[in-house]
N, C-alpha and C. Protein backbone atom coordinates (compact mmCIF):
# COMPACT_ATOMS: atom_id res chain seq x y z
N UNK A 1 16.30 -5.06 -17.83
CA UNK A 1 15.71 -5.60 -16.63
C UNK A 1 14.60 -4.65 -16.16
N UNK A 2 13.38 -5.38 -16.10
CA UNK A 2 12.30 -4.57 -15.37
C UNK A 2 12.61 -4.69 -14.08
N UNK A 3 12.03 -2.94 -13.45
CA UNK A 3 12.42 -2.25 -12.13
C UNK A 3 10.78 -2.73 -11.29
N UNK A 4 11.01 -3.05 -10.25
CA UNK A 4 9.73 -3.19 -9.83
C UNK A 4 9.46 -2.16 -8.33
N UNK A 5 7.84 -1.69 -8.37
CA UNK A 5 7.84 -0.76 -7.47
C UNK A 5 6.80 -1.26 -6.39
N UNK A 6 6.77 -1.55 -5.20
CA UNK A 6 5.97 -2.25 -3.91
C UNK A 6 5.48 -0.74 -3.17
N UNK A 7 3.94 -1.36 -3.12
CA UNK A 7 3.07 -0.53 -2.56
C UNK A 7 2.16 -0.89 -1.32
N UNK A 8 1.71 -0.72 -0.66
CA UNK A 8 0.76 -1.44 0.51
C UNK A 8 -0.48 -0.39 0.39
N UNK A 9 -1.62 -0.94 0.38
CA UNK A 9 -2.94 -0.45 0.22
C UNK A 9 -3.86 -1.00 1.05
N UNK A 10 -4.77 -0.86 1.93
CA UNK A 10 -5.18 -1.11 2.87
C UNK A 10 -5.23 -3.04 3.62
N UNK A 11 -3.95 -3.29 3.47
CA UNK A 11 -3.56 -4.49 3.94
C UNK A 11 -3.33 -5.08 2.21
N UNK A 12 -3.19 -5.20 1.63
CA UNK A 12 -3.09 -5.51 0.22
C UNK A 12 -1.95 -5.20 -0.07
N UNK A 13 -1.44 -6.16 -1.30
CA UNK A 13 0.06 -5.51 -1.85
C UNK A 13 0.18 -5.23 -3.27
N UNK A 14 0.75 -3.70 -3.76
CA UNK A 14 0.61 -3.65 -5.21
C UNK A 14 2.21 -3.67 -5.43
N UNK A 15 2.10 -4.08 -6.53
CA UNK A 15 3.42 -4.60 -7.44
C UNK A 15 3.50 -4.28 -8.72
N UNK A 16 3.95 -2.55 -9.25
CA UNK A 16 4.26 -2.19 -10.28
C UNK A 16 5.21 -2.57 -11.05
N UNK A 17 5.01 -3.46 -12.35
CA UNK A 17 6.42 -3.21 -12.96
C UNK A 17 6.68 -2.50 -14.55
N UNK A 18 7.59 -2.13 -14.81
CA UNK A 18 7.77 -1.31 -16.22
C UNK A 18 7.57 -2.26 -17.13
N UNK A 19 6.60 -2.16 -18.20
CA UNK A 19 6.74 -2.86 -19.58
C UNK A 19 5.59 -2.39 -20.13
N UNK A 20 6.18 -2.39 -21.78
CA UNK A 20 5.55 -1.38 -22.75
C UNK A 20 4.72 -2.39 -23.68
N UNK A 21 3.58 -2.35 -23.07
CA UNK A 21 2.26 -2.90 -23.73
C UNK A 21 1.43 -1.76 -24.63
N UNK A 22 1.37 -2.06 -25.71
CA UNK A 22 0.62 -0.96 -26.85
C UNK A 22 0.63 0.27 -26.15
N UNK A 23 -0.04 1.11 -25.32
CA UNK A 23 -0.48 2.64 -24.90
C UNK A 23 0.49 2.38 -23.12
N UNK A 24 0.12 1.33 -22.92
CA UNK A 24 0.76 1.09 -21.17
C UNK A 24 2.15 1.41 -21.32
N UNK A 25 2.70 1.79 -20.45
CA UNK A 25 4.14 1.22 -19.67
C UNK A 25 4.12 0.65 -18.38
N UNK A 26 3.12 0.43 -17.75
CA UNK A 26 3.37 -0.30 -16.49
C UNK A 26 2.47 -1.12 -16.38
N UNK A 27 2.50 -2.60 -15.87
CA UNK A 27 1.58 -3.39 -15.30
C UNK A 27 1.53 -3.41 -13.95
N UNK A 28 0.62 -4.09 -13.05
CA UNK A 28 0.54 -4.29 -11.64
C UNK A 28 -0.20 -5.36 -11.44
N UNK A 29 0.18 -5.63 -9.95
CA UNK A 29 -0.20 -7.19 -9.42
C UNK A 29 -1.01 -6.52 -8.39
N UNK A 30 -1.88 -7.03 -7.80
CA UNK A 30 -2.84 -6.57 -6.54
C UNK A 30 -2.64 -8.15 -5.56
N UNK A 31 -2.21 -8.18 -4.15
CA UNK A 31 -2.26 -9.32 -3.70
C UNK A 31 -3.10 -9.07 -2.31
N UNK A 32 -4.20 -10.01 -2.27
CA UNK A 32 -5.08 -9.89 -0.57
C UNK A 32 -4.14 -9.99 0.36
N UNK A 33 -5.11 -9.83 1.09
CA UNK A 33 -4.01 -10.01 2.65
C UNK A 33 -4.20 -11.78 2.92
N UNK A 34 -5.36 -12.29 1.78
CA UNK A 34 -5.01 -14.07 2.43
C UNK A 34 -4.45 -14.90 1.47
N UNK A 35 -3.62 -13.92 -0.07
CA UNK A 35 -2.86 -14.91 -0.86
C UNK A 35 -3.45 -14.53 -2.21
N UNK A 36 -4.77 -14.05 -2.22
CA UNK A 36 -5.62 -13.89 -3.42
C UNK A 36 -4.68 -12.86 -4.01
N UNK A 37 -4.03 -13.14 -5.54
CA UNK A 37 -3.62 -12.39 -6.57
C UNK A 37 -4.24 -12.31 -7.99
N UNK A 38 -4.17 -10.64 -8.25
CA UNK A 38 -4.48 -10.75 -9.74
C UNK A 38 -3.66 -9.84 -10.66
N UNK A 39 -3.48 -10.08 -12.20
CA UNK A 39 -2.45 -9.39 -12.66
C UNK A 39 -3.05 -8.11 -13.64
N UNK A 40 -2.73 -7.50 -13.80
CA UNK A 40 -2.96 -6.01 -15.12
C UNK A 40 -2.42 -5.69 -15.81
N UNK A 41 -2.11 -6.57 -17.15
CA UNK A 41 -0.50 -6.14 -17.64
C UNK A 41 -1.27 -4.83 -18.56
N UNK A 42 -1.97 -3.85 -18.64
CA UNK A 42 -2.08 -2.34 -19.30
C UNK A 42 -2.53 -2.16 -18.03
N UNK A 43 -1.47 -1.70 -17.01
CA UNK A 43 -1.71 -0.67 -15.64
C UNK A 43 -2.02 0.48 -15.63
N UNK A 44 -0.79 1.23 -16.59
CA UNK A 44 -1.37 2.71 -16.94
C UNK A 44 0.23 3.51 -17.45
N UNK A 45 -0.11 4.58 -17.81
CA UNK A 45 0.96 5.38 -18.67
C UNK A 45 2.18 5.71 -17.77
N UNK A 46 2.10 5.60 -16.83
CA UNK A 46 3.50 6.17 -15.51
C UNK A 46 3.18 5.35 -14.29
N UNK A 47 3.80 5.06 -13.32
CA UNK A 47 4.04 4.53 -11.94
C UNK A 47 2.68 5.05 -11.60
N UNK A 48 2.43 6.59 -11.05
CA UNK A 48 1.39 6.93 -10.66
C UNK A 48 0.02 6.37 -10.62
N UNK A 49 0.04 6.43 -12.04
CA UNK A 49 -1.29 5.87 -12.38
C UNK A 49 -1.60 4.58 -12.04
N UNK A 50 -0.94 3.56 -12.30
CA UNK A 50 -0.62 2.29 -12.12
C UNK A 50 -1.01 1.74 -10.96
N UNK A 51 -0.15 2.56 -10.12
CA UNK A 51 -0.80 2.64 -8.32
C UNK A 51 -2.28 3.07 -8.44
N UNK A 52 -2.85 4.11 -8.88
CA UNK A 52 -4.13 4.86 -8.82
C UNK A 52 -5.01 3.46 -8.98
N UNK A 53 -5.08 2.92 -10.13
CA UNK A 53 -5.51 2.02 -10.61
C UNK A 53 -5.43 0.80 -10.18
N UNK A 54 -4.92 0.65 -9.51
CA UNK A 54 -4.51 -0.82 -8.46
C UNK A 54 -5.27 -0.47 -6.93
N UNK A 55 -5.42 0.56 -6.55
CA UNK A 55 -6.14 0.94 -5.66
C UNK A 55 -7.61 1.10 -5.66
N UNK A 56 -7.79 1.90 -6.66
CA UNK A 56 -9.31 1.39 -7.39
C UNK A 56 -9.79 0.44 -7.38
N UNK A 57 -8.91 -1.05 -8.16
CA UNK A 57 -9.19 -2.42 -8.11
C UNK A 57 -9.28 -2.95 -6.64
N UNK A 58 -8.51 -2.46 -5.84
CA UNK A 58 -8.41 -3.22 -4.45
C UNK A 58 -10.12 -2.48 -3.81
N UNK A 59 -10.36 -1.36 -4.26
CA UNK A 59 -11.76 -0.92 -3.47
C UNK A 59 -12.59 -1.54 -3.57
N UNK A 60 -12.63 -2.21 -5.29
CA UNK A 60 -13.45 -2.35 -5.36
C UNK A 60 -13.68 -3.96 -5.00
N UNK A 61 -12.79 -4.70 -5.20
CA UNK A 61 -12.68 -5.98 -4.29
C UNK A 61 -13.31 -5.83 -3.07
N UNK A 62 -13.21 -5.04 -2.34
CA UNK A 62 -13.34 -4.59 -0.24
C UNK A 62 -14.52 -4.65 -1.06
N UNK A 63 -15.31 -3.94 -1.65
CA UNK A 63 -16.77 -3.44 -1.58
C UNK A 63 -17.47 -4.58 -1.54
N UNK A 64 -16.83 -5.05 -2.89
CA UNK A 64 -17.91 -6.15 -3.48
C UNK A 64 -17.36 -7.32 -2.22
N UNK A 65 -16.95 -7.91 -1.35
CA UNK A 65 -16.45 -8.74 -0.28
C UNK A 65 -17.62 -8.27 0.41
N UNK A 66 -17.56 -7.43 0.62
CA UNK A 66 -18.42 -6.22 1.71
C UNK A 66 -19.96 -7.21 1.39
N UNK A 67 -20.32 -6.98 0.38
CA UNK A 67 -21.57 -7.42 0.01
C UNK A 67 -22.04 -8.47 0.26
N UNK A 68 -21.25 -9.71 0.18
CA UNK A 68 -21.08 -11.02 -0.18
C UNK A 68 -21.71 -11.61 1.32
C-alpha cells in the first residue's frame, strides 16, 4: 500500500505518494485553490524533493497566472 504525504503551499495542495518509477520513488499531485489539478508521476528521489518540486511547479503556475 502506497503511503501518502499532504502538503499546503501557498493556498495549493501537494499530494506525495511512494512509487518506483525508473530513477523516481515519489510522484505528486499539485491542486489550485479553485479545483485545478495536475499529476507528476517522476516527482523525485525522496519525499523532500518531491515537495521541492511541487512547489516550484505551483510558482510557477502563480507567475505565469500573474501574467495572463
Amino acid at each position: 500500500m502506497n503511503s501518502t504525504i499532504t502538503d499546503f503551499y501557498n493556498g495549493w495542495t501537494i499530494s506525495v505518494t511512494a512509487v518506483d518509477i525508473h530513477c523516481s520513488h515519489f510522484s505528486f499531485d499539485i491542486t489550485s485553490p479553485s479545483g485545478y489539478s495536475q499529476h507528476v508521476p517522476m516527482g523525485g528521489i525522496n519525499e523532500q524533493r518531491a515537495i521541492e518540486r511541487a512547489r516550484e511547479m505551483i510558482d510557477l503556475e502563480i507567475a505565469l497566472a500573474d501574467e495572463e
